[in-house]
PDB file of N, CA and C in Angstrom:
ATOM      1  N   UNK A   1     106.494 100.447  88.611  1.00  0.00           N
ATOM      2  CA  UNK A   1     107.272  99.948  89.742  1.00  0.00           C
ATOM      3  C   UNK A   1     108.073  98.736  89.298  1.00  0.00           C
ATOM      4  N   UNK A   2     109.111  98.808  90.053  1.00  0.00           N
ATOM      5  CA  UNK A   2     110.152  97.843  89.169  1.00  0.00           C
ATOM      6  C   UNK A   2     109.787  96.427  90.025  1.00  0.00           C
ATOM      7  N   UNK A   3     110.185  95.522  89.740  1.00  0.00           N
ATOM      8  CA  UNK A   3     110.163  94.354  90.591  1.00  0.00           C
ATOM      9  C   UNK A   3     111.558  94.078  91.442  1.00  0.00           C
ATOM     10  N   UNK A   4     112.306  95.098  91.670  1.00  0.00           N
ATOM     11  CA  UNK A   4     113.364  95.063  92.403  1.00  0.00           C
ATOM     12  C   UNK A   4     113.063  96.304  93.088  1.00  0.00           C
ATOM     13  N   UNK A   5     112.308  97.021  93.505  1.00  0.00           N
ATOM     14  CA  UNK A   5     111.567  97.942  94.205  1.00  0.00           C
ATOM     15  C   UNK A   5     110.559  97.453  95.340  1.00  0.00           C
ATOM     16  N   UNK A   6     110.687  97.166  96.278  1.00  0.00           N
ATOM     17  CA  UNK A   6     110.231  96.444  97.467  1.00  0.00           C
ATOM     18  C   UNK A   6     109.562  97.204  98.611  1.00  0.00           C
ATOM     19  N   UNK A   7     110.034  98.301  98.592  1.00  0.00           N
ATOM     20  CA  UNK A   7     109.512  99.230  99.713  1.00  0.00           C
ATOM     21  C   UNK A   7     108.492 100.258  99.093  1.00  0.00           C
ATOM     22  N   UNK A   8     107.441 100.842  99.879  1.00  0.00           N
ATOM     23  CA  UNK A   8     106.597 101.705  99.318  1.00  0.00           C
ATOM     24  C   UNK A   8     107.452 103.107  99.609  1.00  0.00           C
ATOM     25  N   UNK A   9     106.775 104.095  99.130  1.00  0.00           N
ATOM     26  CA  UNK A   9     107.274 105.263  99.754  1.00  0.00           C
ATOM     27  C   UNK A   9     106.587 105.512 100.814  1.00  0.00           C
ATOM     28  N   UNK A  10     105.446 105.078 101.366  1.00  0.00           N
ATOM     29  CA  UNK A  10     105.047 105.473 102.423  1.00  0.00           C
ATOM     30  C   UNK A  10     105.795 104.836 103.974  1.00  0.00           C
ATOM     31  N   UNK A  11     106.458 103.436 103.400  1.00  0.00           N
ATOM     32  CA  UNK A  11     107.293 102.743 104.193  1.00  0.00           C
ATOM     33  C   UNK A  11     108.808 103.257 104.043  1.00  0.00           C
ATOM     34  N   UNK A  12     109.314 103.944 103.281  1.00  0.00           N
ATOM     35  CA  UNK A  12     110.587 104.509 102.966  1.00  0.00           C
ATOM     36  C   UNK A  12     110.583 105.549 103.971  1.00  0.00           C
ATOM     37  N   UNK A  13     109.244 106.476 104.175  1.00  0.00           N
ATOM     38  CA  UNK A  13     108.988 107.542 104.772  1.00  0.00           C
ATOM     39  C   UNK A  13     109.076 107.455 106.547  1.00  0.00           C
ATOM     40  N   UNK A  14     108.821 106.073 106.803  1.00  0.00           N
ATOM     41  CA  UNK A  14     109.121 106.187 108.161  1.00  0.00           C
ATOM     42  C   UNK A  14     109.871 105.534 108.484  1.00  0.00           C
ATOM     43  N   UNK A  15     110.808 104.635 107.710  1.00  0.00           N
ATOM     44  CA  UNK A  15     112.414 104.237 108.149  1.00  0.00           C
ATOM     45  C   UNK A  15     113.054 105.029 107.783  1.00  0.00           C
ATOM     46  N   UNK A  16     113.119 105.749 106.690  1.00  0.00           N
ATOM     47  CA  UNK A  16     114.400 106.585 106.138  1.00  0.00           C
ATOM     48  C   UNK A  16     115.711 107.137 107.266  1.00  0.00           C
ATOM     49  N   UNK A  17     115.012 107.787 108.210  1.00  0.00           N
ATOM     50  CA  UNK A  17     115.957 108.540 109.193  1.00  0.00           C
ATOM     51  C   UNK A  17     116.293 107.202 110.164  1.00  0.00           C
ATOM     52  N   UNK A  18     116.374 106.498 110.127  1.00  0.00           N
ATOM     53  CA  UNK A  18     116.842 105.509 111.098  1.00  0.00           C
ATOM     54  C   UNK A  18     118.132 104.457 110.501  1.00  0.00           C
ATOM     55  N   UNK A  19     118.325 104.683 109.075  1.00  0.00           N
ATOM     56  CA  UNK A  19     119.478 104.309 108.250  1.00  0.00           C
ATOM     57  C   UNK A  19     120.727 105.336 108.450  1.00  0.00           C
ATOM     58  N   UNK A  20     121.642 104.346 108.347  1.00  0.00           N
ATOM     59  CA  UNK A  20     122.969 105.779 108.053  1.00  0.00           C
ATOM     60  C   UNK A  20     122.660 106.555 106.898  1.00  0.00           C
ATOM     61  N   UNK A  21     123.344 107.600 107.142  1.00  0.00           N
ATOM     62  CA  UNK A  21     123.106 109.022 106.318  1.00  0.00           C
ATOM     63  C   UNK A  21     125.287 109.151 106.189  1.00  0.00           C
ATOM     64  N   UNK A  22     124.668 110.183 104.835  1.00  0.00           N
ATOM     65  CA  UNK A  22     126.108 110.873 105.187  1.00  0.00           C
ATOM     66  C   UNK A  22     126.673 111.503 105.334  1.00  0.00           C
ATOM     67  N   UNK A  23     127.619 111.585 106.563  1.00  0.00           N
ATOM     68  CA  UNK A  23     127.973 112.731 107.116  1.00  0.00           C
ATOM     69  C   UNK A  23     129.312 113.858 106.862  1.00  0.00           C
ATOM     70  N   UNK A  24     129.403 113.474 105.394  1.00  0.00           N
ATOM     71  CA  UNK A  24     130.732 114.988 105.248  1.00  0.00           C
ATOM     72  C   UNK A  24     131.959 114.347 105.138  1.00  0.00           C
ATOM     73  N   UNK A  25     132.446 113.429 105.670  1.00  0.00           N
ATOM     74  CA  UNK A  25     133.748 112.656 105.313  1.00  0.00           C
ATOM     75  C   UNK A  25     133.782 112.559 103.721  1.00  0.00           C
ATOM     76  N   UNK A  26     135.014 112.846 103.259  1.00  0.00           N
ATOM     77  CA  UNK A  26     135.867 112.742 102.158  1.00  0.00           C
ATOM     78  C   UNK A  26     136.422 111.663 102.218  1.00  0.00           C
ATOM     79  N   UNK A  27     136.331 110.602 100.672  1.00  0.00           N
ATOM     80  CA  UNK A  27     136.280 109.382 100.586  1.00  0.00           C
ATOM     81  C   UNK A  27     135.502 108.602  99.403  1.00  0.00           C
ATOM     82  N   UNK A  28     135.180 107.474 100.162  1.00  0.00           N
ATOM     83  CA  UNK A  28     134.742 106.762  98.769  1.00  0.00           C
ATOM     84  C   UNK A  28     132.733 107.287  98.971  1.00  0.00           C
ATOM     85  N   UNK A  29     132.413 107.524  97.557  1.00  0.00           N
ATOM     86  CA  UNK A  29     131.059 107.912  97.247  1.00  0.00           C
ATOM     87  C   UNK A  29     129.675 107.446  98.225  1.00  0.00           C
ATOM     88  N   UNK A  30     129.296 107.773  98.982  1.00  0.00           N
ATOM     89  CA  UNK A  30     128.036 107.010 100.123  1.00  0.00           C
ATOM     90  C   UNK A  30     127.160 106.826  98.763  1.00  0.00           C
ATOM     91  N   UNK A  31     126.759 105.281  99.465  1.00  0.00           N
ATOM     92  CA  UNK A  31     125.725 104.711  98.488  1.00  0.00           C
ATOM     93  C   UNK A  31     124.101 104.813  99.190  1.00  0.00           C
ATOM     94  N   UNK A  32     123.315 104.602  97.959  1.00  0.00           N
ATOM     95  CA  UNK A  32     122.093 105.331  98.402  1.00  0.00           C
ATOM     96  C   UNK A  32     121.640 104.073  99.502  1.00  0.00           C
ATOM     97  N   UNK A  33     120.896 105.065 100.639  1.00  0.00           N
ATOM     98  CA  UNK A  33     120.828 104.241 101.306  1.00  0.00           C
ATOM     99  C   UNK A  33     119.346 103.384 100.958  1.00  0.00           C
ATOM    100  N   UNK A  34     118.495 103.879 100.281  1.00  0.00           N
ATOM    101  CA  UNK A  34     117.060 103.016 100.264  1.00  0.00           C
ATOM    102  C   UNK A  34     117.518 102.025  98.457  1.00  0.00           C
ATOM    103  N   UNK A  35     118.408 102.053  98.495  1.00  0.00           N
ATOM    104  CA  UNK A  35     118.690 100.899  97.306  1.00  0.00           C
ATOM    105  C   UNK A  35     119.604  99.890  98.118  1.00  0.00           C
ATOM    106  N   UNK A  36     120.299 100.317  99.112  1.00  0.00           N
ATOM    107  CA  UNK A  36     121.063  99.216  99.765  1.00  0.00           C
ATOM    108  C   UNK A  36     120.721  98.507 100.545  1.00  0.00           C
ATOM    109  N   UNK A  37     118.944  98.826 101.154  1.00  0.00           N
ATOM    110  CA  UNK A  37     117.888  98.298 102.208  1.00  0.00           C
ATOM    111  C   UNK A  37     117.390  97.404 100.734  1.00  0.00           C
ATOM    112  N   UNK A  38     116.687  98.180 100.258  1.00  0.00           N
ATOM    113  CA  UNK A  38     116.546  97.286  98.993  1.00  0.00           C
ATOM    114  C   UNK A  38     117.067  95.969  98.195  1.00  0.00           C
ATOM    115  N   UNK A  39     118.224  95.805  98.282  1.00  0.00           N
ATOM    116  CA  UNK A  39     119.321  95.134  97.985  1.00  0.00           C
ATOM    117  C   UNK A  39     119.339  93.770  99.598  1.00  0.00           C
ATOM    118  N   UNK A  40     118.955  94.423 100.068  1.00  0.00           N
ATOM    119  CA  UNK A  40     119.445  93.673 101.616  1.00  0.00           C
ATOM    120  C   UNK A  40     117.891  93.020 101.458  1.00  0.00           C
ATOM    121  N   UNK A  41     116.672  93.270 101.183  1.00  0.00           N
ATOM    122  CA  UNK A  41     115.592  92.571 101.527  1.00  0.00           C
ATOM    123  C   UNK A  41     115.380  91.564 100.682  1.00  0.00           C
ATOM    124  N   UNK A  42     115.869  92.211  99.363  1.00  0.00           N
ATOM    125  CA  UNK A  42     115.842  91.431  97.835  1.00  0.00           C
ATOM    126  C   UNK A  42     116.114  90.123  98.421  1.00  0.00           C
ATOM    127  N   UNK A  43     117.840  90.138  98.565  1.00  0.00           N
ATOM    128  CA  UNK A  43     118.346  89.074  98.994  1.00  0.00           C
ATOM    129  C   UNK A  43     117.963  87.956 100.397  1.00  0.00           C
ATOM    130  N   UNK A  44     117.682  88.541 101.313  1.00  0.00           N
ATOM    131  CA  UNK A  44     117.177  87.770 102.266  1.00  0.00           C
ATOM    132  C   UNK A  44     115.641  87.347 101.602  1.00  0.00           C
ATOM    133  N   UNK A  45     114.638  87.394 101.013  1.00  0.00           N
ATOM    134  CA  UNK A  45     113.317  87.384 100.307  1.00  0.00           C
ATOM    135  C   UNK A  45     113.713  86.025  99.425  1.00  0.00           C
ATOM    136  N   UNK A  46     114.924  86.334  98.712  1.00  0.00           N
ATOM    137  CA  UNK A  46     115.136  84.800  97.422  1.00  0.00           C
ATOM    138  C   UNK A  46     115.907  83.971  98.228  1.00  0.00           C
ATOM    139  N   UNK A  47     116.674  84.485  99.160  1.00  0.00           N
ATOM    140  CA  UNK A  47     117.101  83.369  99.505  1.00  0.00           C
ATOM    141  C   UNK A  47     118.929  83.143  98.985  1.00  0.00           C
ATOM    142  N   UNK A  48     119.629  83.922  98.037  1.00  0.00           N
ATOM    143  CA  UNK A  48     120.267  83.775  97.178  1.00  0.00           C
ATOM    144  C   UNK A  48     121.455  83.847  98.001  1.00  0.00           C
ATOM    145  N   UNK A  49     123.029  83.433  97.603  1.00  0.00           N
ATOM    146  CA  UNK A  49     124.132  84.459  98.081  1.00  0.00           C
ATOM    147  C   UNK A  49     124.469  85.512  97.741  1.00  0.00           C
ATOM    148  N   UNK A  50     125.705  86.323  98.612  1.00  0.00           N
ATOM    149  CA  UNK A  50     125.508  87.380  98.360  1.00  0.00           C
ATOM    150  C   UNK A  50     126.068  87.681  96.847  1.00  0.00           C
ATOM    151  N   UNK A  51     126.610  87.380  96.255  1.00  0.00           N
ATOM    152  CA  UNK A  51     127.227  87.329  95.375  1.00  0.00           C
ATOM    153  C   UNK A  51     126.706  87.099  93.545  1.00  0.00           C
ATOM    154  N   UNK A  52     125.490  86.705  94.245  1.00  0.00           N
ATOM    155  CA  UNK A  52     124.146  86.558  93.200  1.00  0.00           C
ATOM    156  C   UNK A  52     123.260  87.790  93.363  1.00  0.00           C
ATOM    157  N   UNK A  53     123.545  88.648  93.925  1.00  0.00           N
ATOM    158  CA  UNK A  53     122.857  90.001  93.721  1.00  0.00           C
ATOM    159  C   UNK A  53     122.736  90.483  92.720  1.00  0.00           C
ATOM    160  N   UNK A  54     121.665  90.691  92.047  1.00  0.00           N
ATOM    161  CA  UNK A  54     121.200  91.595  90.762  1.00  0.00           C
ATOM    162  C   UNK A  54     122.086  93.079  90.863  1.00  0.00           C
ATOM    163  N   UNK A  55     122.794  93.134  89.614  1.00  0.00           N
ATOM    164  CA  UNK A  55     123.587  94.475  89.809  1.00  0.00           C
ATOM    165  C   UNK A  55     123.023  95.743  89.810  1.00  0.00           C
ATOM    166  N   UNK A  56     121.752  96.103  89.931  1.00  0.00           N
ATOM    167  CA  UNK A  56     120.761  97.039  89.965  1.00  0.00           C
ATOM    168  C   UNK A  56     121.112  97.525  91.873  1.00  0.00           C
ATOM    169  N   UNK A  57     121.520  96.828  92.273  1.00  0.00           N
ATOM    170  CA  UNK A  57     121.238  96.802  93.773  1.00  0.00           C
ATOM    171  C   UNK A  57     123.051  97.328  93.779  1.00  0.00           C
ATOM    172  N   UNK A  58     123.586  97.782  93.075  1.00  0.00           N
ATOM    173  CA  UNK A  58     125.808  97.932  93.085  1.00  0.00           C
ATOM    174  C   UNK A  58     126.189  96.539  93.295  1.00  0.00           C
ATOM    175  N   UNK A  59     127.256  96.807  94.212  1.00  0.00           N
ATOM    176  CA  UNK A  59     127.996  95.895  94.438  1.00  0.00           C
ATOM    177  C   UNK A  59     127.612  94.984  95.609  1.00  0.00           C
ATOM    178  N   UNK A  60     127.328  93.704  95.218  1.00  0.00           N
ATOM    179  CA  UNK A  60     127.256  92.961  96.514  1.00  0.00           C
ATOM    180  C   UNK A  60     127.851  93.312  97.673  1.00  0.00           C
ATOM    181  N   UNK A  61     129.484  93.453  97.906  1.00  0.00           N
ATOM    182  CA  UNK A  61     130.080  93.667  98.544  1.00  0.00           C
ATOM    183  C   UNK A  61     129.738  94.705  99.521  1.00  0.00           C
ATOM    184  N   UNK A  62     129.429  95.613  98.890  1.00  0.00           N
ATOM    185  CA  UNK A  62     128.642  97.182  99.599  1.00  0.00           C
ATOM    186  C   UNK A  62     127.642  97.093 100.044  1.00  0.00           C
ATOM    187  N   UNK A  63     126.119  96.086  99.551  1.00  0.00           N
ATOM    188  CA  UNK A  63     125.117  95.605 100.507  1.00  0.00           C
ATOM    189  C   UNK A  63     125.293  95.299 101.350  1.00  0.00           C
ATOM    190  N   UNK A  64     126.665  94.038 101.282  1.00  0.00           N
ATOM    191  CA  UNK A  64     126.793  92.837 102.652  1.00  0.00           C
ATOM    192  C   UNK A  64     127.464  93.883 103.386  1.00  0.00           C
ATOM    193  N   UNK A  65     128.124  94.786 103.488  1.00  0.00           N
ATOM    194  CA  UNK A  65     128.728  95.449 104.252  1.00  0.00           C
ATOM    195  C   UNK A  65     127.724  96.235 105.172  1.00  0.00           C
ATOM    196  N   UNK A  66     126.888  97.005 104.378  1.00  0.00           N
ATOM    197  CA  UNK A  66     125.840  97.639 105.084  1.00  0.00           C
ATOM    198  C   UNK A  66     125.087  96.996 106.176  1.00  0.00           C
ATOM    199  N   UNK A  67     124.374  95.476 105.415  1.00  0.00           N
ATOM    200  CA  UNK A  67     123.353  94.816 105.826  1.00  0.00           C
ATOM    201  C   UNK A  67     124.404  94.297 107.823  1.00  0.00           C
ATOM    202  N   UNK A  68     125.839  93.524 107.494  1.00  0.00           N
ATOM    203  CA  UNK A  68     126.621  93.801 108.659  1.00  0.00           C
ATOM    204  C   UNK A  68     126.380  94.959 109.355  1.00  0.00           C
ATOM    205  N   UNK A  69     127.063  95.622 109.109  1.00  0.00           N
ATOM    206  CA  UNK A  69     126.682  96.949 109.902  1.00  0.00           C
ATOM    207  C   UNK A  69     125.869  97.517 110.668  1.00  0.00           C
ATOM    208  N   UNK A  70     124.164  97.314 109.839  1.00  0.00           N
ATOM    209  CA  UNK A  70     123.022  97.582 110.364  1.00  0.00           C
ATOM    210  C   UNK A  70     122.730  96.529 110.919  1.00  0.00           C
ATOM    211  N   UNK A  71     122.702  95.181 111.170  1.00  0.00           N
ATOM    212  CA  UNK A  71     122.849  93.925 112.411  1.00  0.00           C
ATOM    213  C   UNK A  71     123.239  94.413 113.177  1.00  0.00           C
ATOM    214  N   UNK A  72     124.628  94.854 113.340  1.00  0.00           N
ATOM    215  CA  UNK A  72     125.293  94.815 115.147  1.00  0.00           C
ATOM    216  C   UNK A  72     124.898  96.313 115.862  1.00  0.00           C
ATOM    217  N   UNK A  73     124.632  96.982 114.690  1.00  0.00           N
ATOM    218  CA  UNK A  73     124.092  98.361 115.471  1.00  0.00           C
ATOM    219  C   UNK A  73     122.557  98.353 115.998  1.00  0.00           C
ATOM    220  N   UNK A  74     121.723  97.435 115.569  1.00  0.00           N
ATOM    221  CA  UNK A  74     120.184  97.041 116.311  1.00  0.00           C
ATOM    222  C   UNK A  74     118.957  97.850 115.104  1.00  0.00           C
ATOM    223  N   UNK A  75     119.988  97.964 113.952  1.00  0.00           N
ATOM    224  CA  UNK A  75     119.119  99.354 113.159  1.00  0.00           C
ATOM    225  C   UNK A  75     117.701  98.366 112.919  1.00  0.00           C
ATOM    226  N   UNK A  76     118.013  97.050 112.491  1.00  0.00           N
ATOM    227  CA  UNK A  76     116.610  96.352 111.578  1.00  0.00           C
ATOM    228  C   UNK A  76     115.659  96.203 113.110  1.00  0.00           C
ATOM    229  N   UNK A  77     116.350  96.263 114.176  1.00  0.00           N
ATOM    230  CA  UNK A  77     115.298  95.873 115.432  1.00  0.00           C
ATOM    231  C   UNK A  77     114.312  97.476 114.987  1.00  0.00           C
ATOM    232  N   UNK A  78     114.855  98.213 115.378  1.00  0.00           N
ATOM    233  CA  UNK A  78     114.184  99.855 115.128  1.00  0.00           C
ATOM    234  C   UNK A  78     113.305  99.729 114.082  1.00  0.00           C
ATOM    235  N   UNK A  79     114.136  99.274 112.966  1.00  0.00           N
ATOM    236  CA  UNK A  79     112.574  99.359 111.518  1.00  0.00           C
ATOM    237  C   UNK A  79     111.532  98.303 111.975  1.00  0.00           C
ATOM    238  N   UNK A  80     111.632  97.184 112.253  1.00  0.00           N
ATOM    239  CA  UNK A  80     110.878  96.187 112.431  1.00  0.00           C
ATOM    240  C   UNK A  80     109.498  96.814 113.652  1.00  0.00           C
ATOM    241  N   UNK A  81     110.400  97.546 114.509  1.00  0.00           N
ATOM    242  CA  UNK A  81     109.203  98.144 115.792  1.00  0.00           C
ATOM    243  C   UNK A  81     108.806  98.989 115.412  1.00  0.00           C
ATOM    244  N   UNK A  82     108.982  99.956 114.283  1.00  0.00           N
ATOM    245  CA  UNK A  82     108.242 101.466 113.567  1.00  0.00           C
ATOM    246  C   UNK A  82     107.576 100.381 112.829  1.00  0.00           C
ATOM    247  N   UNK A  83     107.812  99.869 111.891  1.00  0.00           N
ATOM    248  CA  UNK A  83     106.673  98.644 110.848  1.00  0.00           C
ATOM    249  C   UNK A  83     105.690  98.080 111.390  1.00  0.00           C
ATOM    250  N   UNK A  84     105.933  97.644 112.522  1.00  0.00           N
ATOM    251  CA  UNK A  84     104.761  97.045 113.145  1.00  0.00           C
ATOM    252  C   UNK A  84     104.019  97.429 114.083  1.00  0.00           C
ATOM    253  N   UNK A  85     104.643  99.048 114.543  1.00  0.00           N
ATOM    254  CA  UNK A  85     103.612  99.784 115.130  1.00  0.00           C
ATOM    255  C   UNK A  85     103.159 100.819 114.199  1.00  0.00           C
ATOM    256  N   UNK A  86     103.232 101.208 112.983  1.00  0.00           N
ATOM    257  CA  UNK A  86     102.366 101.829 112.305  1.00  0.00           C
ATOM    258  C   UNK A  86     101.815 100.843 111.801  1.00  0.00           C
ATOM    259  N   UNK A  87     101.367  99.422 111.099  1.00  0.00           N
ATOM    260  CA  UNK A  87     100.887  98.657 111.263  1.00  0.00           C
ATOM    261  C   UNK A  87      99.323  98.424 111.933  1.00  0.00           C
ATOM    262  N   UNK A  88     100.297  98.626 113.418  1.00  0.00           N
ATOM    263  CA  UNK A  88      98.924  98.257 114.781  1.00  0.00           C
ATOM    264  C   UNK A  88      97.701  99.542 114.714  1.00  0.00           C
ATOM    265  N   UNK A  89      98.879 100.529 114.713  1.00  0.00           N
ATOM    266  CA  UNK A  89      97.712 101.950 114.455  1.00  0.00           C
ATOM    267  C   UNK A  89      96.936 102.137 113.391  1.00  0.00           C
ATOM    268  N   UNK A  90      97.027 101.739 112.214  1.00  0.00           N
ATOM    269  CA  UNK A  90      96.385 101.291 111.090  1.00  0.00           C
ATOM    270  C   UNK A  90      95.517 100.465 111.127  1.00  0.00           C
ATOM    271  N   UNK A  91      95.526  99.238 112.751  1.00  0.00           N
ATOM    272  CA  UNK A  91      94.355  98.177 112.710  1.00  0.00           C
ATOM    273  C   UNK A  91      94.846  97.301 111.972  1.00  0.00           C
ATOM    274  N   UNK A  92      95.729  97.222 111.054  1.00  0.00           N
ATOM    275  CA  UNK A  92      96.477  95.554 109.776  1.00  0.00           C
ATOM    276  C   UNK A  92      96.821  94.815 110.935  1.00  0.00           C
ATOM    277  N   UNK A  93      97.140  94.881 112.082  1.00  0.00           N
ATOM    278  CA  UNK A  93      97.797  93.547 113.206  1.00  0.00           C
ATOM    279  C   UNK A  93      97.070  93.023 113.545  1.00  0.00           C
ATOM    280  N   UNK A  94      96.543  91.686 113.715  1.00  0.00           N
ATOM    281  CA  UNK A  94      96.070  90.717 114.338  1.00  0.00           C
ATOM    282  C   UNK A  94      96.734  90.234 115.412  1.00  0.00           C
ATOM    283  N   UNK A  95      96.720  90.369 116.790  1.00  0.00           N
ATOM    284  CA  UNK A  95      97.681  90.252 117.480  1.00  0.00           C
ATOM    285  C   UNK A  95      96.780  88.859 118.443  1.00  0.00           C
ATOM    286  N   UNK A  96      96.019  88.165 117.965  1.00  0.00           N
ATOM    287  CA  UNK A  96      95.336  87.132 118.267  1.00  0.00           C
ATOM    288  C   UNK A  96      96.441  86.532 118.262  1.00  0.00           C
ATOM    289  N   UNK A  97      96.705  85.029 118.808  1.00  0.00           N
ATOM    290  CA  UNK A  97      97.637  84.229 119.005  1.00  0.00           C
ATOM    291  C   UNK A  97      97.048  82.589 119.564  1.00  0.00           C
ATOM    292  N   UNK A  98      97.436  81.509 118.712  1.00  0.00           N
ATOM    293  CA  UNK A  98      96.580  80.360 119.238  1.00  0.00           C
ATOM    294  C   UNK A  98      97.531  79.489 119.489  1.00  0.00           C
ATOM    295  N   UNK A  99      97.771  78.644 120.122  1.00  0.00           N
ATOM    296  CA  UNK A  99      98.752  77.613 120.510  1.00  0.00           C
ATOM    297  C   UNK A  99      97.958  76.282 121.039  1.00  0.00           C
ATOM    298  N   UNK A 100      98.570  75.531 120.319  1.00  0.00           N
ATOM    299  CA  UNK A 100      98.068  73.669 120.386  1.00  0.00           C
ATOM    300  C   UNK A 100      99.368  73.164 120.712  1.00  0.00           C
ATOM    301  N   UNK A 101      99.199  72.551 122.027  1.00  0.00           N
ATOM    302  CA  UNK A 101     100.429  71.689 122.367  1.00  0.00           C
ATOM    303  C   UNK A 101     100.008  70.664 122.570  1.00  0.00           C
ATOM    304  N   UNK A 102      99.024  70.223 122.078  1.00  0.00           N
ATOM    305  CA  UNK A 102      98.153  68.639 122.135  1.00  0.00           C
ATOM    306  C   UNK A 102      99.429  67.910 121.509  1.00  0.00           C
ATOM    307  N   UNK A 103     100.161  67.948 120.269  1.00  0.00           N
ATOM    308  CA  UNK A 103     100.926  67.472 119.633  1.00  0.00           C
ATOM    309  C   UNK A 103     102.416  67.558 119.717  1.00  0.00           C
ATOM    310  N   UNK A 104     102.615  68.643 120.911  1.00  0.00           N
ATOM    311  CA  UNK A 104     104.258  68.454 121.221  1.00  0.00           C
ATOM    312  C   UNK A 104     104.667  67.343 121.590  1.00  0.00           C
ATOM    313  N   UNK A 105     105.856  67.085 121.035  1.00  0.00           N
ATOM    314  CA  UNK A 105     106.917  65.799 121.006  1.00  0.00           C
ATOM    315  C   UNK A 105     108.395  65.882 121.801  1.00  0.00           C
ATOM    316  N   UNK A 106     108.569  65.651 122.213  1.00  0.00           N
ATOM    317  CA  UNK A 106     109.816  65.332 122.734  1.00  0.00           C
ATOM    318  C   UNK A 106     110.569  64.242 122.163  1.00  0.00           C
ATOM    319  N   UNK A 107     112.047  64.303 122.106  1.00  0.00           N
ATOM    320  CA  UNK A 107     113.008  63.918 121.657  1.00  0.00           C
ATOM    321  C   UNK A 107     112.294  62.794 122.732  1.00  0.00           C
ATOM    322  N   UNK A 108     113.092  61.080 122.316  1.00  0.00           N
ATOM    323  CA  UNK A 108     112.860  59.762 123.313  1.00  0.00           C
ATOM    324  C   UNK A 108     114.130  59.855 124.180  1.00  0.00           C
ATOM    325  N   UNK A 109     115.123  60.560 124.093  1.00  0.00           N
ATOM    326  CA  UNK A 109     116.447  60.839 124.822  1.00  0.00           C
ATOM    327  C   UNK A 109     115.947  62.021 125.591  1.00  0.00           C
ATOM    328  N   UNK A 110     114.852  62.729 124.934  1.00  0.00           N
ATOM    329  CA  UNK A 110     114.647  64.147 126.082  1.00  0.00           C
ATOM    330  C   UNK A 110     114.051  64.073 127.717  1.00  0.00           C
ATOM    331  N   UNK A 111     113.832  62.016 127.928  1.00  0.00           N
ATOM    332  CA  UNK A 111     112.708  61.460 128.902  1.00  0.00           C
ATOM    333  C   UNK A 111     113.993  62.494 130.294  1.00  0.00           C
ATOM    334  N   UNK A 112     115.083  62.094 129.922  1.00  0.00           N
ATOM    335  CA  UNK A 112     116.105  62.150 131.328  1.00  0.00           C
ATOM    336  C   UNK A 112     116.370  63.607 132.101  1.00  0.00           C
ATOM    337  N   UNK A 113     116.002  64.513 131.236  1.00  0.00           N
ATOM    338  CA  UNK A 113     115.966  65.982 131.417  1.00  0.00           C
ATOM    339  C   UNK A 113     115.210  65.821 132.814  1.00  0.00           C
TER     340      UNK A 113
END
């Protein structure tokens, strides 16, 4: 397994169909789509710009385009709710939750609110 390989196949297996696919238009070459998720996690994970993308992942340009794309269409909301409900069914979620507000602060300008 490479270290630019991030997803399992068992996790490839239940996002796959929720990525664009391609559909028959004549044009420029569709890039694979589980290297361009790949490419998109890499980068959000280091932290890097886009432009510092390891060329294993193509062209920056073609990630950031995707990774756009799949934002305004709601695609990462969809993977994120299949991830974390196969997850829950698996029992891995801890859905415990603890909150201490002994220590909340307010701004000294926030008194006037």
């Amino acid at each position: 397994m490479s270290r630019f390989q991030l997803l399992t196949d068992d996790q490839w297996a239940l996002i796959s169909d929720k990525l664009p696919h391609r559909i028959g238009k004549k044009g420029r070459p569709f890039s694979d789509p589980r290297l361009m998720l790949e490419g998109i996690i890499y980068r959000l994970r280091c932290g890097i710009p886009w432009r510092d993308l390891p060329e294993c992942f193509g062209s920056w340009h073609t990630v950031y385009h995707w990774y756009n794309r799949m934002a305004k269409d709601g695609i990462f909301d969809e993977i994120v709710t299949t991830l974390i409900a196969a997850a829950d069914h698996q029992g891995l979620v801890d859905w415990s939750v603890s909150i201490d507000s002994t220590i909340s602060r307010a701004h000294q300008h926030a008194t006037n609110i």
